[in-house]
Protein backbone atom coordinates (compact mmCIF):
# COMPACT_ATOMS: atom_id res chain seq x y z
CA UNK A 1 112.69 93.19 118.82
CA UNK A 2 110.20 95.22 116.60
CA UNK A 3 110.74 95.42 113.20
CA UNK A 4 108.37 98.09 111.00
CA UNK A 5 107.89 98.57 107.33
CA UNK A 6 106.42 101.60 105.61
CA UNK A 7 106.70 101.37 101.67
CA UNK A 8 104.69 104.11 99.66
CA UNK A 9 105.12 104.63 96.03
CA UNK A 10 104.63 102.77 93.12
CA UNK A 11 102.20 103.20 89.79
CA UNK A 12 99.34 103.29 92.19
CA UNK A 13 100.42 104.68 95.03
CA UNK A 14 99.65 102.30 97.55
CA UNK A 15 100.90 102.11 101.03
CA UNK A 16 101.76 99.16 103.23
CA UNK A 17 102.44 98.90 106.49
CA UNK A 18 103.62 96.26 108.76
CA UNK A 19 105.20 95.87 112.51
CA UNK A 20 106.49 92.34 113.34
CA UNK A 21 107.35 91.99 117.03
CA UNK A 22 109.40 88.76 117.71
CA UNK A 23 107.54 88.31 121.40
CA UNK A 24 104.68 87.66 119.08
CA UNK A 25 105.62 85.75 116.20
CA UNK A 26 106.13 81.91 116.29
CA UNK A 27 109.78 80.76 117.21
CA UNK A 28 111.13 80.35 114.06
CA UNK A 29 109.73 83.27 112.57
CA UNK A 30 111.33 85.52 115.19
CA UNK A 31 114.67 83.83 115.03
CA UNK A 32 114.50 84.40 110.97
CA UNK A 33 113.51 88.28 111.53
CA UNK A 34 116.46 88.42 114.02
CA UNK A 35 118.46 86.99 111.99
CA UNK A 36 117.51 89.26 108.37
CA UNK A 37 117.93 92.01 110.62
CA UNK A 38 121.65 91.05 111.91
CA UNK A 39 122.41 90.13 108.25
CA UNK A 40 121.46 93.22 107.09
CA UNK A 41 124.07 95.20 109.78
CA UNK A 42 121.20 97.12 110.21
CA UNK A 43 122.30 99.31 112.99
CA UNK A 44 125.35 100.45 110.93
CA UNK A 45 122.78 101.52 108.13
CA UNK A 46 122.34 105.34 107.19
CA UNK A 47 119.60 106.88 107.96
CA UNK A 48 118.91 107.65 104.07
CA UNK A 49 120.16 105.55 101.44
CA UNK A 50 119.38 107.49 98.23
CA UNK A 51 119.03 106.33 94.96
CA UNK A 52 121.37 107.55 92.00
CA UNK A 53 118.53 109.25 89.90
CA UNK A 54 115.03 110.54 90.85
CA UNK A 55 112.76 107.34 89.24
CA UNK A 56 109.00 107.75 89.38
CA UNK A 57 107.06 105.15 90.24
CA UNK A 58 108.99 103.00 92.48
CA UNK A 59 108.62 102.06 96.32
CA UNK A 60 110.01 104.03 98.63
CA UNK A 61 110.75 101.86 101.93
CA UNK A 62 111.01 103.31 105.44
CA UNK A 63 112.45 100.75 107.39
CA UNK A 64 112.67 100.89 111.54
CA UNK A 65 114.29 98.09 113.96
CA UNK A 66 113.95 98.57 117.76
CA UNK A 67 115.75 96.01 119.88
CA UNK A 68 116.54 96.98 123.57
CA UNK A 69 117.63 100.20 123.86
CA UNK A 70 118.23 100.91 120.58
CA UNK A 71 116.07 102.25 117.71
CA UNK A 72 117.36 102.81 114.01
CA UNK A 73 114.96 103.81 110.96
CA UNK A 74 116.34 103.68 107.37
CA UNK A 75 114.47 105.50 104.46
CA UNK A 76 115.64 103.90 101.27
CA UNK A 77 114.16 103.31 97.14
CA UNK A 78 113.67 100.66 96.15
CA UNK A 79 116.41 100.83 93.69
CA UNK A 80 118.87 101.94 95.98
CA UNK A 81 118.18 98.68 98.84
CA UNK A 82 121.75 97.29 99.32
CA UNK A 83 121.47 93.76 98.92
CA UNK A 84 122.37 92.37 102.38
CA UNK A 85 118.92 94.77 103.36
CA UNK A 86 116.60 93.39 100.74
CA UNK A 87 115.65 90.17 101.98
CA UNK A 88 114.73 92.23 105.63
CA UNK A 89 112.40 94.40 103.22
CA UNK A 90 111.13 91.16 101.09
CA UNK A 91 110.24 89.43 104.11
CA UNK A 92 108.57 92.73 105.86
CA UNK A 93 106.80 93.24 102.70
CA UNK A 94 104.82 89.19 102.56
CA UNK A 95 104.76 89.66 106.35
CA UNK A 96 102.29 92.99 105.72
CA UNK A 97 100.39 91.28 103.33
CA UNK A 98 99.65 88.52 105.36
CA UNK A 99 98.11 90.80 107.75
């Protein structure tokens, strides 16, 4: 499974980018992403989950999960992330900034 993160946005505008592949990632680590990502009933997700007002400055995330045969991207705010998603998008986000 590959899991990617793409979250622009923000007061500065700053973009961060991750792609966590569980092949690579210690044991636990992959079964935690595997898990987040079954949590999150991420293959039922829309594509574009859109927040209930236009709000400047906040994250936009771009989320994408490819496991077998299947591929699934979800473009969401960062107001707007249901909550069984957000810790999936938390744990992208350290993961990127560990890179």
């Amino acid at each position: 499974m590959r899991a990617s993160l793409e979250r622009t946005g923000g007061f500065a505008g700053m973009r961060l980018t991750s792609t966590a592949d569980t092949d690579k990632l210690a044991p636990e680590e992959a079964k935690e992403l595997r898990q987040l990502v079954e949590a999150a009933d991420f293959f039922r997700l829309p594509p574009t989950i859109a927040s209930q007002a236009n709000q400047p400055d906040r994250f936009q995330y771009k989320l994408t999960v490819e496991d077998d045969q299947r591929t699934h991207t979800v473009m969401v705010g960062e107001a707007a992330i249901p909550p069984r998603v957000r810790p999936l998008a938390e744990w992208l986000t350290q993961y990127a900034r560990r890179r």
